[in-house]
N, C-alpha and C. Protein backbone atom coordinates (compact mmCIF):
# COMPACT_ATOMS: atom_id res chain seq x y z
N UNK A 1 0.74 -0.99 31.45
CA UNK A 1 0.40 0.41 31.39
C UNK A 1 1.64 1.27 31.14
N UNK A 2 2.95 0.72 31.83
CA UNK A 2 4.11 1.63 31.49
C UNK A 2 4.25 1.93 29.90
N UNK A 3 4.40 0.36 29.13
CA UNK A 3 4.46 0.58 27.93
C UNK A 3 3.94 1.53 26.83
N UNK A 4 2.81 1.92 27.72
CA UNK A 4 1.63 2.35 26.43
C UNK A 4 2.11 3.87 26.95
N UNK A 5 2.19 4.33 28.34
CA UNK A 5 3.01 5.79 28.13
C UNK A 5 4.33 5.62 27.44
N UNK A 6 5.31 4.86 27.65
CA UNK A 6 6.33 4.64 26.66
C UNK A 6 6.08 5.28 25.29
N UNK A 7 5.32 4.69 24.70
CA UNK A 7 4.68 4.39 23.29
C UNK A 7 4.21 5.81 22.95
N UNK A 8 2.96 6.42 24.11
CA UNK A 8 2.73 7.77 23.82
C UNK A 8 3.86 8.76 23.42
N UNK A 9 4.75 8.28 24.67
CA UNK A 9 5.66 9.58 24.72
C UNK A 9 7.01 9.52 23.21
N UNK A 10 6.95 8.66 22.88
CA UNK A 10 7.77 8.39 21.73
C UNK A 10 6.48 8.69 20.66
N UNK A 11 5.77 8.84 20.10
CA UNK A 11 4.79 9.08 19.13
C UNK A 11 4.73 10.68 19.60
N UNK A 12 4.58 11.01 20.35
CA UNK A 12 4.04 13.05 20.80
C UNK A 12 5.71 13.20 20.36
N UNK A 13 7.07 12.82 20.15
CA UNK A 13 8.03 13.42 20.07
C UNK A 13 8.46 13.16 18.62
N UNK A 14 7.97 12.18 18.21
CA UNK A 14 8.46 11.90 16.80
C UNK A 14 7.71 12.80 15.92
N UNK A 15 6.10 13.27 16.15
CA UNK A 15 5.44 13.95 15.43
C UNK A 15 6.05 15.30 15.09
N UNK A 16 7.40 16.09 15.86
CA UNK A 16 7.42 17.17 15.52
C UNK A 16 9.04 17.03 14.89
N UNK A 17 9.39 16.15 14.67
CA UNK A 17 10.55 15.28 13.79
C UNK A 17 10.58 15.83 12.06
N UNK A 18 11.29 16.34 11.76
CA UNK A 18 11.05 16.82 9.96
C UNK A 18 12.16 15.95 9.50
N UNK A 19 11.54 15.06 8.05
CA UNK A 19 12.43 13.88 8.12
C UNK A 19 12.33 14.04 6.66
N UNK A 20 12.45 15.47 6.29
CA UNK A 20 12.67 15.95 4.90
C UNK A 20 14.13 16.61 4.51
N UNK A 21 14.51 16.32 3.43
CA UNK A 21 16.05 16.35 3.80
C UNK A 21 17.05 15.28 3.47
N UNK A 22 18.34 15.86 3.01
CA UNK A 22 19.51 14.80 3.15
C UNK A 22 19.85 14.80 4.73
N UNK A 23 21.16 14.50 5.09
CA UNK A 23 21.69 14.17 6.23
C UNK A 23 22.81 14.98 5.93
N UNK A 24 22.95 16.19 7.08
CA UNK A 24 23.95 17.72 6.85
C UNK A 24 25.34 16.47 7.25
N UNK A 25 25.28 15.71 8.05
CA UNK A 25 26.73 14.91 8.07
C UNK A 25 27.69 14.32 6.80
N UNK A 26 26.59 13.45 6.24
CA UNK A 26 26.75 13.06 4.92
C UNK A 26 26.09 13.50 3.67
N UNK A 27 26.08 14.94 3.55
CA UNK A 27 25.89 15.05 2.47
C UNK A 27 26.31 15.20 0.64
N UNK A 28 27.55 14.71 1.13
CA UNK A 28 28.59 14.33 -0.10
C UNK A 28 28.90 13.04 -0.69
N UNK A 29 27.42 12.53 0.50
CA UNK A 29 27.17 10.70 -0.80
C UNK A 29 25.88 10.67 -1.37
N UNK A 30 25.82 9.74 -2.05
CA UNK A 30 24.63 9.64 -2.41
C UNK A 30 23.02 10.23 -1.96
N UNK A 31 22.33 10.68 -2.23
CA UNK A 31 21.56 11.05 -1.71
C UNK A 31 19.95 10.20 -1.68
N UNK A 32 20.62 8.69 -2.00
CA UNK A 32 19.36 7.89 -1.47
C UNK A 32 19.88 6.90 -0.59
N UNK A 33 21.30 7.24 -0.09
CA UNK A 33 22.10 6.28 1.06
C UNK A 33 21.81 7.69 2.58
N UNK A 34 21.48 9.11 1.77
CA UNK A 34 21.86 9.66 3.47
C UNK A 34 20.58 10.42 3.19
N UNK A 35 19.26 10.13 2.97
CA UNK A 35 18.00 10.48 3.18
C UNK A 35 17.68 10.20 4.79
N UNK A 36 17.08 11.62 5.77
CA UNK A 36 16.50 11.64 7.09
C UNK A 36 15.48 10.67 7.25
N UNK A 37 15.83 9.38 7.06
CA UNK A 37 14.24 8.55 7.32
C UNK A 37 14.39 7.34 8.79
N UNK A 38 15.41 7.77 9.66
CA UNK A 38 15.62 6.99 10.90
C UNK A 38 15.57 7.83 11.73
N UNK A 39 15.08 7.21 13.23
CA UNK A 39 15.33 7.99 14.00
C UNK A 39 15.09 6.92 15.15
N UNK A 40 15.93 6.96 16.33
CA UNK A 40 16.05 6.80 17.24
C UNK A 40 15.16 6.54 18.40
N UNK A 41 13.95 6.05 19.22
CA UNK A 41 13.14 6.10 20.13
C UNK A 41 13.76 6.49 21.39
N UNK A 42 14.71 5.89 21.57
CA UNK A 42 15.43 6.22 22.89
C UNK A 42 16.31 7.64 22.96
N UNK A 43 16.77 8.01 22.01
CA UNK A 43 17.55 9.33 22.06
C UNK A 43 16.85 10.36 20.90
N UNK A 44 16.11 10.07 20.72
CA UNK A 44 15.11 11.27 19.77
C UNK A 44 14.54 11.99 20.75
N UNK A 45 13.98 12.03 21.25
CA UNK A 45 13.33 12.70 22.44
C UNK A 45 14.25 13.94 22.96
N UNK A 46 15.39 13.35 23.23
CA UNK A 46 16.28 14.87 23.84
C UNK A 46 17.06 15.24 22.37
N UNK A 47 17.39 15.06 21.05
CA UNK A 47 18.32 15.33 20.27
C UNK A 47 17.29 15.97 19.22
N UNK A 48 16.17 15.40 18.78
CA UNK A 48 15.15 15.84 18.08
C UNK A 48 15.63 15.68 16.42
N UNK A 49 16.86 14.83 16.57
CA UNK A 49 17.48 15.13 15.11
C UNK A 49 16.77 12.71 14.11
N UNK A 50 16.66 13.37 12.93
CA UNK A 50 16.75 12.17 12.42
C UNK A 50 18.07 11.58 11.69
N UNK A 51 17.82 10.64 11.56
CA UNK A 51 19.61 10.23 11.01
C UNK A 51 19.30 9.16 9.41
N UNK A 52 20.04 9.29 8.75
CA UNK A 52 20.16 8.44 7.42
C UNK A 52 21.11 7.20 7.89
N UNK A 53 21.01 6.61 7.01
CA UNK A 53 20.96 5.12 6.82
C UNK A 53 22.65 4.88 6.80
N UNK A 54 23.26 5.99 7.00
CA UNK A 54 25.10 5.95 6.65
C UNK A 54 25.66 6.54 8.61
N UNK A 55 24.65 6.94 9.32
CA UNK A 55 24.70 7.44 10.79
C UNK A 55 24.11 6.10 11.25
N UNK A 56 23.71 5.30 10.91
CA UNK A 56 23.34 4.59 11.97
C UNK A 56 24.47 3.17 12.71
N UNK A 57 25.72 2.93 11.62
CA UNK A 57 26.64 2.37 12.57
C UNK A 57 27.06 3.02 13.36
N UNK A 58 27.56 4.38 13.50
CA UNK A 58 27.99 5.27 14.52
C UNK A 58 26.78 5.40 15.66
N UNK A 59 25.61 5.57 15.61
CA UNK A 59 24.55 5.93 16.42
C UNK A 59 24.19 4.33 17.57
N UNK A 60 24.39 3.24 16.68
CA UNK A 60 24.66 1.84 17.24
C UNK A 60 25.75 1.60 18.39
N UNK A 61 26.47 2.32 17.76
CA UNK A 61 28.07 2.26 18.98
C UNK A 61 27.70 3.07 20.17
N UNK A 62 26.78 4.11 19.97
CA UNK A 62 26.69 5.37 21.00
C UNK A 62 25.39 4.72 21.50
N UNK A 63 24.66 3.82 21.29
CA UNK A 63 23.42 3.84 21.98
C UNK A 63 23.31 2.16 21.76
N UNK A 64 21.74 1.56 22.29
CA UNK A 64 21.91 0.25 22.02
C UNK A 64 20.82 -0.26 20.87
N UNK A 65 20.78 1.08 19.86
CA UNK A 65 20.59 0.94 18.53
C UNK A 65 19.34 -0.09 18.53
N UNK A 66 18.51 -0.58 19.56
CA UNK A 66 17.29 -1.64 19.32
C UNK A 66 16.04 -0.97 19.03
N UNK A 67 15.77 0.88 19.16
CA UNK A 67 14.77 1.17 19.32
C UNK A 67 15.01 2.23 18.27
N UNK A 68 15.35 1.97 17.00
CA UNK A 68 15.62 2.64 16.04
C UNK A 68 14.33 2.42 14.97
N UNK A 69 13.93 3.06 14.75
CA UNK A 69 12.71 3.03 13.38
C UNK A 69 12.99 3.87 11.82
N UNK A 70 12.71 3.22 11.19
CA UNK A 70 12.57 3.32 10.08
C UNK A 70 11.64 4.26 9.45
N UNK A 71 11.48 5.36 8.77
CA UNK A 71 9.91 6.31 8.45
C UNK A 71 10.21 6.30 7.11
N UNK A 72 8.79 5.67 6.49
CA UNK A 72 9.19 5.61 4.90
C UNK A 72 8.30 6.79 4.35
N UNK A 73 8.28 7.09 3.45
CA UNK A 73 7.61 8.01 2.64
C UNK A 73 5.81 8.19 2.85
N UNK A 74 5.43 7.32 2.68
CA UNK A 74 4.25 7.12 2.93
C UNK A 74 3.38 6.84 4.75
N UNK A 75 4.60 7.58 5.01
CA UNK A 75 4.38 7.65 7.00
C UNK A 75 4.42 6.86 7.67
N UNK A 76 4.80 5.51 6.81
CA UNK A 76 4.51 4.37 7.95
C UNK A 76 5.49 3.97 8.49
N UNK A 77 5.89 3.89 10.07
CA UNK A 77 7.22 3.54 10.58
C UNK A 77 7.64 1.56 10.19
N UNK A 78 8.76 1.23 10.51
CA UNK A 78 8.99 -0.16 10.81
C UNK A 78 10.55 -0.60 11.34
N UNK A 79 10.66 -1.50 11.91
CA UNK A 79 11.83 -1.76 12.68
C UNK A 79 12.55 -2.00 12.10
N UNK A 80 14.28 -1.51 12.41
CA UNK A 80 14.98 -0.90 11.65
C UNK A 80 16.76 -1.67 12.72
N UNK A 81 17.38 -2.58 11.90
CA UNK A 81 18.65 -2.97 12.33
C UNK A 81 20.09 -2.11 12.47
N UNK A 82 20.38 -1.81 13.15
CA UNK A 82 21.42 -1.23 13.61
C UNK A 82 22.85 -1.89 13.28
């Protein structure tokens, strides 16, 4: 039962997530290396921010990077290596 509030409470926080966008950190590379399509389960919740694909070795070092997801275009999340 914990899990499935887990699960809720990460789905009610990701929904208000805008994952349209480059990445304001990196936006002087490529712009299909620093597209907003990651985000965090464990630290999304208090930061509300998504991260591109060039933040996530740094975000790995700061966190334990296992509960990171992937959001592709077509809405569908999937697990995502750090």
């Amino acid at each position: 039962m914990a899990s499935n509030n887990v699960a809720l409470s990460a789905a009610r926080a990701i929904v208000h997530v805008h994952f349209s966008g480059t990445c304001p950190t990196h936006a002087d590379l490529n712009k299909n290396t620093c597209k907003l399509n990651f985000y965090c389960i464990d630290c999304g919740p208090t930061t509300h921010e998504p991260m591109c694909a060039q933040c996530l070795p740094d975000h790995a070092a700061a966190c334990n990077g296992s509960a990171v997801i992937r959001v592709s275009a077509g809405g569908a999340c999937s697990g995502a290596t750090a």
